[in-house]
PDB file of N, CA and C in Angstrom:
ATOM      1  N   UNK A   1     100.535  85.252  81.061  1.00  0.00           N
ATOM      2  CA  UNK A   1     100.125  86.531  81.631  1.00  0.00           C
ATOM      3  C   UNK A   1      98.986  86.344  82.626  1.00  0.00           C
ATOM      4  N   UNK A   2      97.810  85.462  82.156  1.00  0.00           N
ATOM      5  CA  UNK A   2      97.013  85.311  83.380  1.00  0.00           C
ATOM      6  C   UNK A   2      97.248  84.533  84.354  1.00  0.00           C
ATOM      7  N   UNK A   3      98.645  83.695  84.619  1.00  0.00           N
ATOM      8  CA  UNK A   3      98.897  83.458  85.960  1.00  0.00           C
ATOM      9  C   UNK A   3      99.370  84.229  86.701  1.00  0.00           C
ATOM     10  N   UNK A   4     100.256  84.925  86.121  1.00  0.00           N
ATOM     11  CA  UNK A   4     100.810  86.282  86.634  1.00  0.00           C
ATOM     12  C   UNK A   4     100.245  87.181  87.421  1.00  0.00           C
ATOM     13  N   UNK A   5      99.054  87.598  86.940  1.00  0.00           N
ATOM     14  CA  UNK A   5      98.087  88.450  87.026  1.00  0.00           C
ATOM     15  C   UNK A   5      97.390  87.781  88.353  1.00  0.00           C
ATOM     16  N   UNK A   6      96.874  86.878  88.071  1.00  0.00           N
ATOM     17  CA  UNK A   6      95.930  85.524  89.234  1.00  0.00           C
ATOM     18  C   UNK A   6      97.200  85.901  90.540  1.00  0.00           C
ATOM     19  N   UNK A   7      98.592  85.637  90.521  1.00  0.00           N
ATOM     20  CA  UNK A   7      99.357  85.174  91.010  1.00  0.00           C
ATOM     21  C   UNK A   7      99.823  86.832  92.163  1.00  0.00           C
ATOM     22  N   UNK A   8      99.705  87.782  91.253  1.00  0.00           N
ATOM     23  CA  UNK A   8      99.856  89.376  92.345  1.00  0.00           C
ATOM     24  C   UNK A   8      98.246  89.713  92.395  1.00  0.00           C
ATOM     25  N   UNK A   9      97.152  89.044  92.138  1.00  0.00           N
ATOM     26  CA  UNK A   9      95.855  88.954  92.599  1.00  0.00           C
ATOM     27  C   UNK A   9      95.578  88.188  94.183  1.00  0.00           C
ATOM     28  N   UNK A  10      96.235  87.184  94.000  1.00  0.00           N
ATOM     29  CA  UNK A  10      96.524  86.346  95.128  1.00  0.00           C
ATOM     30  C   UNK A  10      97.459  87.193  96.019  1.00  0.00           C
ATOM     31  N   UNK A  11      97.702  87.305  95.980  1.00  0.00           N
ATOM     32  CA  UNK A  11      98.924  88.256  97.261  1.00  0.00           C
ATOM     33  C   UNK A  11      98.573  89.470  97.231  1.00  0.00           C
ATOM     34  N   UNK A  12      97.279  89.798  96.740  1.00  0.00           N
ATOM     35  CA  UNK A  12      97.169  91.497  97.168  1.00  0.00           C
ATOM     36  C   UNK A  12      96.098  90.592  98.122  1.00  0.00           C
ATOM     37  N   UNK A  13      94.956  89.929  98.275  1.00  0.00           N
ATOM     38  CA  UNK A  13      94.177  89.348  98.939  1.00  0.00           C
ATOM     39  C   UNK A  13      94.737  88.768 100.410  1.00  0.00           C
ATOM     40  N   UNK A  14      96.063  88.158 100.014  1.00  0.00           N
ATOM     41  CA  UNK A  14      96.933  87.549 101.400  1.00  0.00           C
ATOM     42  C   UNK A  14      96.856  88.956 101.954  1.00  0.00           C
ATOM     43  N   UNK A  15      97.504  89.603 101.335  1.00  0.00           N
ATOM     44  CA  UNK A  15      98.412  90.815 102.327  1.00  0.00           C
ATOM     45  C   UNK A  15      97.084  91.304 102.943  1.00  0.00           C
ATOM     46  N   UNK A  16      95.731  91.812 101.949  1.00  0.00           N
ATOM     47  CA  UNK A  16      94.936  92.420 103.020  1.00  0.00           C
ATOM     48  C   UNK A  16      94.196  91.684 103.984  1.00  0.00           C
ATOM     49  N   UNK A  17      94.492  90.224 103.950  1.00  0.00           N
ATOM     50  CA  UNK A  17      93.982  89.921 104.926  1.00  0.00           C
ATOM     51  C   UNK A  17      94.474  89.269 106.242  1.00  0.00           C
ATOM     52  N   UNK A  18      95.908  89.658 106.390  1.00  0.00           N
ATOM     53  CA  UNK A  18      96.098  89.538 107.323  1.00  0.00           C
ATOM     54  C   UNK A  18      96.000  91.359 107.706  1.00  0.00           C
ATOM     55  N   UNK A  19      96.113  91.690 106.690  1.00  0.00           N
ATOM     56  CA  UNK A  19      96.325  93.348 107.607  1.00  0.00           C
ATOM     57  C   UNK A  19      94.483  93.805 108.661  1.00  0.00           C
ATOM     58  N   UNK A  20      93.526  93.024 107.609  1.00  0.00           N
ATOM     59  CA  UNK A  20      92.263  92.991 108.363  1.00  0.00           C
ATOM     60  C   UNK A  20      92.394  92.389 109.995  1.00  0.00           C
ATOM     61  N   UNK A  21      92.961  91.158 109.781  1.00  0.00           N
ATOM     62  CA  UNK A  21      93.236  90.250 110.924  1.00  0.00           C
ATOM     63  C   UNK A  21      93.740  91.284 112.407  1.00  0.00           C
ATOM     64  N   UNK A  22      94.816  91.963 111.807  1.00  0.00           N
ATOM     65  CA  UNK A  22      95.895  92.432 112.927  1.00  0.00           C
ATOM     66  C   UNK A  22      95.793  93.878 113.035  1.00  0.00           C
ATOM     67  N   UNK A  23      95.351  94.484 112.315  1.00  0.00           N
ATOM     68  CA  UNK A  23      95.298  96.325 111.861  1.00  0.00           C
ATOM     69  C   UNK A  23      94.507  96.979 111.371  1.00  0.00           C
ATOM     70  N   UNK A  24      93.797  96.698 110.711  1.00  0.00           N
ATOM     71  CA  UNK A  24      92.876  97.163 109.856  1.00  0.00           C
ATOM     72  C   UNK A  24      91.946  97.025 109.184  1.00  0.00           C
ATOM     73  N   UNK A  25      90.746  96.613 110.359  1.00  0.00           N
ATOM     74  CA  UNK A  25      89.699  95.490 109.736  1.00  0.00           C
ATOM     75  C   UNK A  25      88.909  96.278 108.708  1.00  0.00           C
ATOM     76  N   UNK A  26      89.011  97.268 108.093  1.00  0.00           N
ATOM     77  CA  UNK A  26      88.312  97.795 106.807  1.00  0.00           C
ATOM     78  C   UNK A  26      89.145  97.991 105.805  1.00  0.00           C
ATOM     79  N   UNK A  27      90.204  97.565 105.619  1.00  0.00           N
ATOM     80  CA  UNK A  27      91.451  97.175 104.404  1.00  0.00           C
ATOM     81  C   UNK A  27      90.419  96.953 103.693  1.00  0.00           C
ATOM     82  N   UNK A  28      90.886  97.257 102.261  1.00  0.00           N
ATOM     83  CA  UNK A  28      90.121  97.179 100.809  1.00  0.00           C
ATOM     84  C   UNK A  28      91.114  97.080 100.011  1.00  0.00           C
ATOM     85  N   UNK A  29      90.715  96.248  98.851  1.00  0.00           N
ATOM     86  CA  UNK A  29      92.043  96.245  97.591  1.00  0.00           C
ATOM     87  C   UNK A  29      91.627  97.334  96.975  1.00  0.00           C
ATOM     88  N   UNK A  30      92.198  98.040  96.342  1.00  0.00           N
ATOM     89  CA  UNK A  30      91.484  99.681  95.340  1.00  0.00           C
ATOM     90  C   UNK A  30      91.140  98.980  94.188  1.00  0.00           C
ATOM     91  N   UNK A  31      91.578  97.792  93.605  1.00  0.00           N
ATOM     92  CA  UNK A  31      90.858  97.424  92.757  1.00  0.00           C
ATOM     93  C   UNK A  31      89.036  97.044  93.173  1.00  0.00           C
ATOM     94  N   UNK A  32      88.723  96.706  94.324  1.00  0.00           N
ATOM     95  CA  UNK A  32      87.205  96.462  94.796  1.00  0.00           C
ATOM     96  C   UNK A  32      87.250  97.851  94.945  1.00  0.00           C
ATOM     97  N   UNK A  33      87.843  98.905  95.879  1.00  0.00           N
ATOM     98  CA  UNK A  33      87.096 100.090  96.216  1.00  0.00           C
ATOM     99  C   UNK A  33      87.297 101.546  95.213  1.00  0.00           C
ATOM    100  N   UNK A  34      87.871 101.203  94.618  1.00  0.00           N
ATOM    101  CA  UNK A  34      88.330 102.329  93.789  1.00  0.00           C
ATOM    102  C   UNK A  34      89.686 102.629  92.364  1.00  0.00           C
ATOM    103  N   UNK A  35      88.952 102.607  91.259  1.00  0.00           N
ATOM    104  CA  UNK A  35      90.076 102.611  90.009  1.00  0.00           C
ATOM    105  C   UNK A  35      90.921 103.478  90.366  1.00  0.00           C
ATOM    106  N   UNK A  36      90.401 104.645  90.555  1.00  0.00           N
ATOM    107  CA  UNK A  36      91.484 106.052  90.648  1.00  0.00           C
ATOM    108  C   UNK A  36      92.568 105.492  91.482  1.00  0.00           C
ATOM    109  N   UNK A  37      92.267 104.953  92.722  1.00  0.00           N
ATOM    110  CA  UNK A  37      93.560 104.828  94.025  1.00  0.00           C
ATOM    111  C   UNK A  37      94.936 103.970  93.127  1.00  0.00           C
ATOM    112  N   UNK A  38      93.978 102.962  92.691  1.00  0.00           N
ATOM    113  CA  UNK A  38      94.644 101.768  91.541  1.00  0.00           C
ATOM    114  C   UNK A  38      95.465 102.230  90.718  1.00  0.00           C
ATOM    115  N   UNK A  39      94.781 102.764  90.318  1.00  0.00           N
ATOM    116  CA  UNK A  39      95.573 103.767  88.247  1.00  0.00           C
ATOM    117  C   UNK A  39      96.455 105.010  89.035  1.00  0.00           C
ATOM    118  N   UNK A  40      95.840 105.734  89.399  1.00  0.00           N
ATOM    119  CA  UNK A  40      96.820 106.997  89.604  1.00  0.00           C
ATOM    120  C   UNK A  40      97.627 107.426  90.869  1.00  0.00           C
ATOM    121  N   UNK A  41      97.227 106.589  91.870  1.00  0.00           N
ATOM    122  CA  UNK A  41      97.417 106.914  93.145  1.00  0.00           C
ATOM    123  C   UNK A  41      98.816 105.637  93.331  1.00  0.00           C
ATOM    124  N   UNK A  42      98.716 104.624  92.772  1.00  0.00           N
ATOM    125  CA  UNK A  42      99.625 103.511  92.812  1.00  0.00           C
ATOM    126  C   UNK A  42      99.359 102.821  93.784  1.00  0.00           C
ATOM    127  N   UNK A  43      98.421 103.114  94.635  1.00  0.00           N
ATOM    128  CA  UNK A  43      98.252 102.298  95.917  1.00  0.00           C
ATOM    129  C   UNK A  43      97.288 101.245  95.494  1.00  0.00           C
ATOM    130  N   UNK A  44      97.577  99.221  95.983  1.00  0.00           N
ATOM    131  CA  UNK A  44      96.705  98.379  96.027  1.00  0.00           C
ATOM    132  C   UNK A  44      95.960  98.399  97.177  1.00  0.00           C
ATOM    133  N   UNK A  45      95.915  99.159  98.061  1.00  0.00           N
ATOM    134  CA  UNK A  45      94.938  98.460  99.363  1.00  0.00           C
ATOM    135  C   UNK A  45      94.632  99.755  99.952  1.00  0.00           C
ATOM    136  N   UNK A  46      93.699 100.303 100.257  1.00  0.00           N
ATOM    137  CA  UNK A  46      92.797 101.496 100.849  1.00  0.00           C
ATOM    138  C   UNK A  46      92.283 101.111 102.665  1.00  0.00           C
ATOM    139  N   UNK A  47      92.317 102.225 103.238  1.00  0.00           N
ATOM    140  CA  UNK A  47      92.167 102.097 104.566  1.00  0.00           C
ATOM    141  C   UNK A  47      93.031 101.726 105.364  1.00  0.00           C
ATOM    142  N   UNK A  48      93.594 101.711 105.408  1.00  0.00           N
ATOM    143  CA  UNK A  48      95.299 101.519 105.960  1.00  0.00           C
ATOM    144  C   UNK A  48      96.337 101.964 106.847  1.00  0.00           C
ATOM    145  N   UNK A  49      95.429 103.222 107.511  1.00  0.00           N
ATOM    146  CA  UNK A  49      95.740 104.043 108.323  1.00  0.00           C
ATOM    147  C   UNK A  49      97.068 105.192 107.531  1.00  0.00           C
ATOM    148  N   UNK A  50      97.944 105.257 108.575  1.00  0.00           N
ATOM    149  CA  UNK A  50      99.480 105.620 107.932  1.00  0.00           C
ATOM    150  C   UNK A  50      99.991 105.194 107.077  1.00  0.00           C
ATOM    151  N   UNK A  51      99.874 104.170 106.580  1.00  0.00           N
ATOM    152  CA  UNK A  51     100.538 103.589 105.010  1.00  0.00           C
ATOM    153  C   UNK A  51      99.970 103.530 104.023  1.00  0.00           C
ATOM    154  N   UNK A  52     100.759 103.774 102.896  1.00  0.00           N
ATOM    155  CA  UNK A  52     100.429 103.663 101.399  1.00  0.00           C
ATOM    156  C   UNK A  52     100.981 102.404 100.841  1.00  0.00           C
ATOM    157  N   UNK A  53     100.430 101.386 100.368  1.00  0.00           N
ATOM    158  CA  UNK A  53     100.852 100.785  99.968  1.00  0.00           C
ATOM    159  C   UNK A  53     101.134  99.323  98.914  1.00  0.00           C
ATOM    160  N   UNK A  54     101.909  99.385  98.162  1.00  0.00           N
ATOM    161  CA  UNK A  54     101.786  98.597  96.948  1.00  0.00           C
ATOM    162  C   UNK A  54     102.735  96.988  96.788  1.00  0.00           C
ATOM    163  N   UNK A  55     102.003  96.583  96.445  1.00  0.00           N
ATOM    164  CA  UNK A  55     102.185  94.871  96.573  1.00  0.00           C
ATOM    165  C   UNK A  55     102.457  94.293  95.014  1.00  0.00           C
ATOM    166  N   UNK A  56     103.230  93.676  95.233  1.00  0.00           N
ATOM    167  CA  UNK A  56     103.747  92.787  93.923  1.00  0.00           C
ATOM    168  C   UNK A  56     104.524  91.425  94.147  1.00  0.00           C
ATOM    169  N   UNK A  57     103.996  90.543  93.289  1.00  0.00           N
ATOM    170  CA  UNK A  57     104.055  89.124  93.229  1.00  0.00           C
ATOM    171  C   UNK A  57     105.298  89.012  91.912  1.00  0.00           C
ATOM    172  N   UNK A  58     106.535  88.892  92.065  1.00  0.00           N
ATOM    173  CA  UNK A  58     107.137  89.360  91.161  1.00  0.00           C
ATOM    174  C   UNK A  58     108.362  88.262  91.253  1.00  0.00           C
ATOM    175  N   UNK A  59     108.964  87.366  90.350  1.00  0.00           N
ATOM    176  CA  UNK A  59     110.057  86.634  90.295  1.00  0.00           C
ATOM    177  C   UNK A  59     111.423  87.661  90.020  1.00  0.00           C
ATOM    178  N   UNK A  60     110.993  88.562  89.693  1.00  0.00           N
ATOM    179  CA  UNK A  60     112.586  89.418  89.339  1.00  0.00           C
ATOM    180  C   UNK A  60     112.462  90.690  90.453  1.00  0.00           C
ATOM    181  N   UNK A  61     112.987  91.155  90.765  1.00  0.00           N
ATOM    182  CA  UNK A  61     113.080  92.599  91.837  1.00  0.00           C
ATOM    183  C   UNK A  61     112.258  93.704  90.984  1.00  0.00           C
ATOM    184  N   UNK A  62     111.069  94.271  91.525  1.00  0.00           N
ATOM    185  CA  UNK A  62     110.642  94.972  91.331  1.00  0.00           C
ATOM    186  C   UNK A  62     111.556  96.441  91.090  1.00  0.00           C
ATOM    187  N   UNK A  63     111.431  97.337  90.652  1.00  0.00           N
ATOM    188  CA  UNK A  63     112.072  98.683  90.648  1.00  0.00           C
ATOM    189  C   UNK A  63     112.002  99.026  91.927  1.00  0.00           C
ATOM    190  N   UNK A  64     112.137  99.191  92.961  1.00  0.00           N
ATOM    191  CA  UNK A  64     111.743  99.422  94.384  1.00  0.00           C
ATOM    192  C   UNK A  64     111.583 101.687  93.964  1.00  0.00           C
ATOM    193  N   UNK A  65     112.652 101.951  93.735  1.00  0.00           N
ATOM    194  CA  UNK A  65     112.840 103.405  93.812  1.00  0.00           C
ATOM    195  C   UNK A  65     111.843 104.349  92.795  1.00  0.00           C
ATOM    196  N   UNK A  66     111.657 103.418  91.685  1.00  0.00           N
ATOM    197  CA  UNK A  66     110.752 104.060  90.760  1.00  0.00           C
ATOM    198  C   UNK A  66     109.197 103.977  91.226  1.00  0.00           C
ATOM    199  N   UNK A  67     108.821 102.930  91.910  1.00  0.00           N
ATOM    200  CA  UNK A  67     107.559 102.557  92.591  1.00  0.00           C
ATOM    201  C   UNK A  67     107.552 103.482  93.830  1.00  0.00           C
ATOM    202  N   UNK A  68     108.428 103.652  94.611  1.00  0.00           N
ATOM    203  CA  UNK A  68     107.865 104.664  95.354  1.00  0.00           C
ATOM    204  C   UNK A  68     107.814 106.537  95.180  1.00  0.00           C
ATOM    205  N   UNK A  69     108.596 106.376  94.085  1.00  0.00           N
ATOM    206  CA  UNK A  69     108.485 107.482  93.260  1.00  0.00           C
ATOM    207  C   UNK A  69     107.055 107.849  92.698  1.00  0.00           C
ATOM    208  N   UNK A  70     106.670 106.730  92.587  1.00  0.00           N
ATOM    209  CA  UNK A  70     105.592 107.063  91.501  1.00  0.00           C
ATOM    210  C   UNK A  70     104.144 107.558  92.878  1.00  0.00           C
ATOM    211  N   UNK A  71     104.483 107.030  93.724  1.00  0.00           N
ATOM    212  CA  UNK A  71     103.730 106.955  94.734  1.00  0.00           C
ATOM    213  C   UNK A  71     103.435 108.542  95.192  1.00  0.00           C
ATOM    214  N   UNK A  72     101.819 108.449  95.473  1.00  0.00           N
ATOM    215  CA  UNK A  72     101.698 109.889  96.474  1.00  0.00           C
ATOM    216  C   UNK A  72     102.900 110.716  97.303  1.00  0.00           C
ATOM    217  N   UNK A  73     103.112 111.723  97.520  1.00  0.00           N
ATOM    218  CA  UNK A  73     103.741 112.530  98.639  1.00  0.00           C
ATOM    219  C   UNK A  73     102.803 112.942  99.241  1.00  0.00           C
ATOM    220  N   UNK A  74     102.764 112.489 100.298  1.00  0.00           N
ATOM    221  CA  UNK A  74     101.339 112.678 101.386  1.00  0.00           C
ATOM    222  C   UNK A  74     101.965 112.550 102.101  1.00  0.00           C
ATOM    223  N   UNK A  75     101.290 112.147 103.617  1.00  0.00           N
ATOM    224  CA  UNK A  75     100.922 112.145 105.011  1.00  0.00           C
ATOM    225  C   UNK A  75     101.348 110.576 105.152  1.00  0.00           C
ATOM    226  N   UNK A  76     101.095 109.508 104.202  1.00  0.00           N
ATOM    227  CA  UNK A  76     101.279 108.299 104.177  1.00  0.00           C
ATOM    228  C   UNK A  76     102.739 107.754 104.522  1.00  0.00           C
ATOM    229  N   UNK A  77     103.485 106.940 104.804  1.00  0.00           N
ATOM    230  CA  UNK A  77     104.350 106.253 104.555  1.00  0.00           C
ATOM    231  C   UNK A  77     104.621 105.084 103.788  1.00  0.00           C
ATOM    232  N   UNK A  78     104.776 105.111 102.650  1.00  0.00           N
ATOM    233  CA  UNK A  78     104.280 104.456 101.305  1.00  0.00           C
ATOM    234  C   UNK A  78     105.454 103.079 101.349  1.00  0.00           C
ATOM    235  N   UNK A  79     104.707 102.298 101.429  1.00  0.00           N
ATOM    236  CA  UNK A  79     105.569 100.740 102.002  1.00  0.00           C
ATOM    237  C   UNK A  79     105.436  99.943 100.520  1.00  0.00           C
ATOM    238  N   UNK A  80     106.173  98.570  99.921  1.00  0.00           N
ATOM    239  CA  UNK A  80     106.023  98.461  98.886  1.00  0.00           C
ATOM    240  C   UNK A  80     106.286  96.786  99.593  1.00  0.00           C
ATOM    241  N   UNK A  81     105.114  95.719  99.424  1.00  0.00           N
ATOM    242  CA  UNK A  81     105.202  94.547  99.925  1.00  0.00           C
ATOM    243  C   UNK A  81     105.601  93.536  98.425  1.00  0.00           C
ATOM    244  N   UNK A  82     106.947  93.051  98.918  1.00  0.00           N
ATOM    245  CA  UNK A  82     107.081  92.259  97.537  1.00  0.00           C
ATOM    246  C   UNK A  82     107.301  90.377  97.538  1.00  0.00           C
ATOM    247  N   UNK A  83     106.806  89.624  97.077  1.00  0.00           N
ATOM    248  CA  UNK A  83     106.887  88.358  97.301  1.00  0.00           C
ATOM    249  C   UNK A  83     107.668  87.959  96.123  1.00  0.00           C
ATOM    250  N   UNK A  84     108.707  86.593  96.327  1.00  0.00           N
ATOM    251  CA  UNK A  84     109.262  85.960  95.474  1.00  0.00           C
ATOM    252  C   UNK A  84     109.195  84.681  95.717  1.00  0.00           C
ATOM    253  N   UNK A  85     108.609  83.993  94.973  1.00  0.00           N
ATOM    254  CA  UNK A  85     109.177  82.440  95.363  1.00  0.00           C
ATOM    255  C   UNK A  85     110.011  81.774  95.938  1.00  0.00           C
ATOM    256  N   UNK A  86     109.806  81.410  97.029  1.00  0.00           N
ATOM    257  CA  UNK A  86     110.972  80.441  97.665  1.00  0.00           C
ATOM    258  C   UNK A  86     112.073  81.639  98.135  1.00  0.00           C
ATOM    259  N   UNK A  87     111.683  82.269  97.961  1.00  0.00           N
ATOM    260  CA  UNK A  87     112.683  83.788  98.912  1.00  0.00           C
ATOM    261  C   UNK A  87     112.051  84.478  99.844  1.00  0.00           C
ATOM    262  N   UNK A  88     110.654  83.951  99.893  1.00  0.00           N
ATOM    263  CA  UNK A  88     110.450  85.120 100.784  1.00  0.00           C
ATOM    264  C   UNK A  88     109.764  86.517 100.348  1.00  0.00           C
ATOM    265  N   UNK A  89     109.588  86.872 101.893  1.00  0.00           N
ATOM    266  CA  UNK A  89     108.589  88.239 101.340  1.00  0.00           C
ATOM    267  C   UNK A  89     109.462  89.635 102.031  1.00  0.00           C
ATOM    268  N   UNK A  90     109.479  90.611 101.116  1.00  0.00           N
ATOM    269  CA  UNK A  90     109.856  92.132 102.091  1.00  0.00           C
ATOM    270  C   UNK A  90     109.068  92.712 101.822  1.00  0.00           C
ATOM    271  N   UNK A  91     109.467  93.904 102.776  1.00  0.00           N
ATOM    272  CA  UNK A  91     108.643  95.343 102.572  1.00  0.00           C
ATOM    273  C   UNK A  91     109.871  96.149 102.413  1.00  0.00           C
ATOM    274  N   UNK A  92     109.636  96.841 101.686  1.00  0.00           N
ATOM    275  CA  UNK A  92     110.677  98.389 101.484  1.00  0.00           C
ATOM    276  C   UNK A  92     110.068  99.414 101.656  1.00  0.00           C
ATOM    277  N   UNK A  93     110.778 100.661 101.926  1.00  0.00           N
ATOM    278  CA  UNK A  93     110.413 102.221 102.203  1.00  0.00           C
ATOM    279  C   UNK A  93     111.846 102.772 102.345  1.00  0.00           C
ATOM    280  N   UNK A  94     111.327 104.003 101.799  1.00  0.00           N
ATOM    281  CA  UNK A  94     112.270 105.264 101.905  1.00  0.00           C
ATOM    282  C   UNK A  94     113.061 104.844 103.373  1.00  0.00           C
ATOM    283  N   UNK A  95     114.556 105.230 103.719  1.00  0.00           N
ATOM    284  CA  UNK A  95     115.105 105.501 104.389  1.00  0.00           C
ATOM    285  C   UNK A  95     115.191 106.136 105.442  1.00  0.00           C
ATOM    286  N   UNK A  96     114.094 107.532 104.879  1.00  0.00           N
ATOM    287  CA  UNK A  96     114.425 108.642 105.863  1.00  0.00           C
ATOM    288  C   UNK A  96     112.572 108.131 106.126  1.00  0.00           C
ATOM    289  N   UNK A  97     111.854 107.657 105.956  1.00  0.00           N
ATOM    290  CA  UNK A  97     110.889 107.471 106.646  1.00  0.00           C
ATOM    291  C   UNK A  97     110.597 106.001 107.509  1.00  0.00           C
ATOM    292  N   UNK A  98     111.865 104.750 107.349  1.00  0.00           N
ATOM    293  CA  UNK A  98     112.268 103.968 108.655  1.00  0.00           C
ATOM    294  C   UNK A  98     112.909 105.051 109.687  1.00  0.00           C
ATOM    295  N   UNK A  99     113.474 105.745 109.584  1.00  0.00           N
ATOM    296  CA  UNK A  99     113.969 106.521 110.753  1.00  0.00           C
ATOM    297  C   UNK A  99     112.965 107.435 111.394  1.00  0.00           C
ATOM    298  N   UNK A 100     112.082 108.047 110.473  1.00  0.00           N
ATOM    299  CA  UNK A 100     110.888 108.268 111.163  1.00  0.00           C
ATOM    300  C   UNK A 100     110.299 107.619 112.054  1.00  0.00           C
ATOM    301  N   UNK A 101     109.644 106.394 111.338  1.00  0.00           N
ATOM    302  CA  UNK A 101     108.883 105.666 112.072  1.00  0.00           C
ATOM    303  C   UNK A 101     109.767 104.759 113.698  1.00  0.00           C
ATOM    304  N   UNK A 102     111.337 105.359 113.268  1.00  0.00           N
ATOM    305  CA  UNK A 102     112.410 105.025 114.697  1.00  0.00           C
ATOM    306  C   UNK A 102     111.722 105.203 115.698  1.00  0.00           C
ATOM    307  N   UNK A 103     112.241 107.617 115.297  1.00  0.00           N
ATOM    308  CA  UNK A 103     112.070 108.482 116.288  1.00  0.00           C
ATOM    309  C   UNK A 103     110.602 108.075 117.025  1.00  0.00           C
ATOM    310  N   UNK A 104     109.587 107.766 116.040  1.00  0.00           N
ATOM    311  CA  UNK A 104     107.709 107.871 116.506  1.00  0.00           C
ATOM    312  C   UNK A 104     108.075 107.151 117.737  1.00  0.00           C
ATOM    313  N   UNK A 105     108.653 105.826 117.660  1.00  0.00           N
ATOM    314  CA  UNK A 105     108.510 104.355 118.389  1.00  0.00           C
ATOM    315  C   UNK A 105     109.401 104.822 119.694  1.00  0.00           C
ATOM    316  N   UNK A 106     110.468 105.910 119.690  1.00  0.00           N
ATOM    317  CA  UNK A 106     111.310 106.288 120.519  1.00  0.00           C
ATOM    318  C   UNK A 106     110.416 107.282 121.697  1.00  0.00           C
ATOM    319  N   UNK A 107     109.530 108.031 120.595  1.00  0.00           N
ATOM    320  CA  UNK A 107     108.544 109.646 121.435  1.00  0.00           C
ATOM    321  C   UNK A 107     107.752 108.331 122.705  1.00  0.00           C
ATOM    322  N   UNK A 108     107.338 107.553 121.993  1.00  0.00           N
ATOM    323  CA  UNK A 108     106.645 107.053 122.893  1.00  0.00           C
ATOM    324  C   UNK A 108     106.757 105.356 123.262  1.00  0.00           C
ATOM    325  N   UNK A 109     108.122 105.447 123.666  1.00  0.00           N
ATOM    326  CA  UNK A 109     108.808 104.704 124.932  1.00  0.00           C
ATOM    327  C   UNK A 109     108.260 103.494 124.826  1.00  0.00           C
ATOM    328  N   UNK A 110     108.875 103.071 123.155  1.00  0.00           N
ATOM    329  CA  UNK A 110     108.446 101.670 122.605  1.00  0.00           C
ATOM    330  C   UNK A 110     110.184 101.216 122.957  1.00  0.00           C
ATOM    331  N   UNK A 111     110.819 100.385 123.256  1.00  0.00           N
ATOM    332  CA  UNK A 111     112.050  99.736 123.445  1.00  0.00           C
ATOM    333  C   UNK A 111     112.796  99.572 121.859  1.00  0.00           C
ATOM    334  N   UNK A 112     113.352 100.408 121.235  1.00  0.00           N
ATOM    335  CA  UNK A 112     114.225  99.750 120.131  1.00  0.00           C
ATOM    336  C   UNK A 112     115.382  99.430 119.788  1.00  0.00           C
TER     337      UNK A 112
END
């Protein structure tokens, strides 16, 4: 259990720091900035602009649908970053909010 733990400790730290690097140089894990965001909000990383979002270091497939379920209905677009060994990393989100984030990239005459 405590590698486990060490192991989606480690990859909440990766993820915010490249997101510092490229997006969001005041990214915070909610475990440093805040229990509540952590415990009830489901979100690992605070400051983030438009996204909500939760990270897991996980050898089996996370629930993807129940995790963003559990997630705020806000203003956010609640992204769910998941790593597996030797597979690779995704992000998932709702459906109808990739097509959102289409149309946004379309309003303003991004090439997609």
């Amino acid at each position: 259990m405590k590698n486990a733990r060490k192991k989606g400790i480690g990859y909440e730290l990766q993820i915010r720091k490249e997101l510092r690097k490229y997006y969001y140089p005041d990214c915070e894990t909610s475990r440093y900035a805040s229990k509540y965001i952590d415990d009830v909000e489901k979100r690992d990383l605070i400051k983030t602009g438009f996204l909500g979002i939760q990270i897991k270091a996980l050898e089996r497939t996370p629930p993807y649908h129940d995790i963003l379920s559990e997630m705020p209905d806000d203003d956010k677009y609640n992204v769910i970053f998941h790593k597996r060994n030797y597979k690779g990393e995704v992000v998932v989100m709702k459906k109808e909010d990739f097509y959102e984030l289409l149309d946004i990239m379309l309003a303003h005459g991004v090439k997609i």
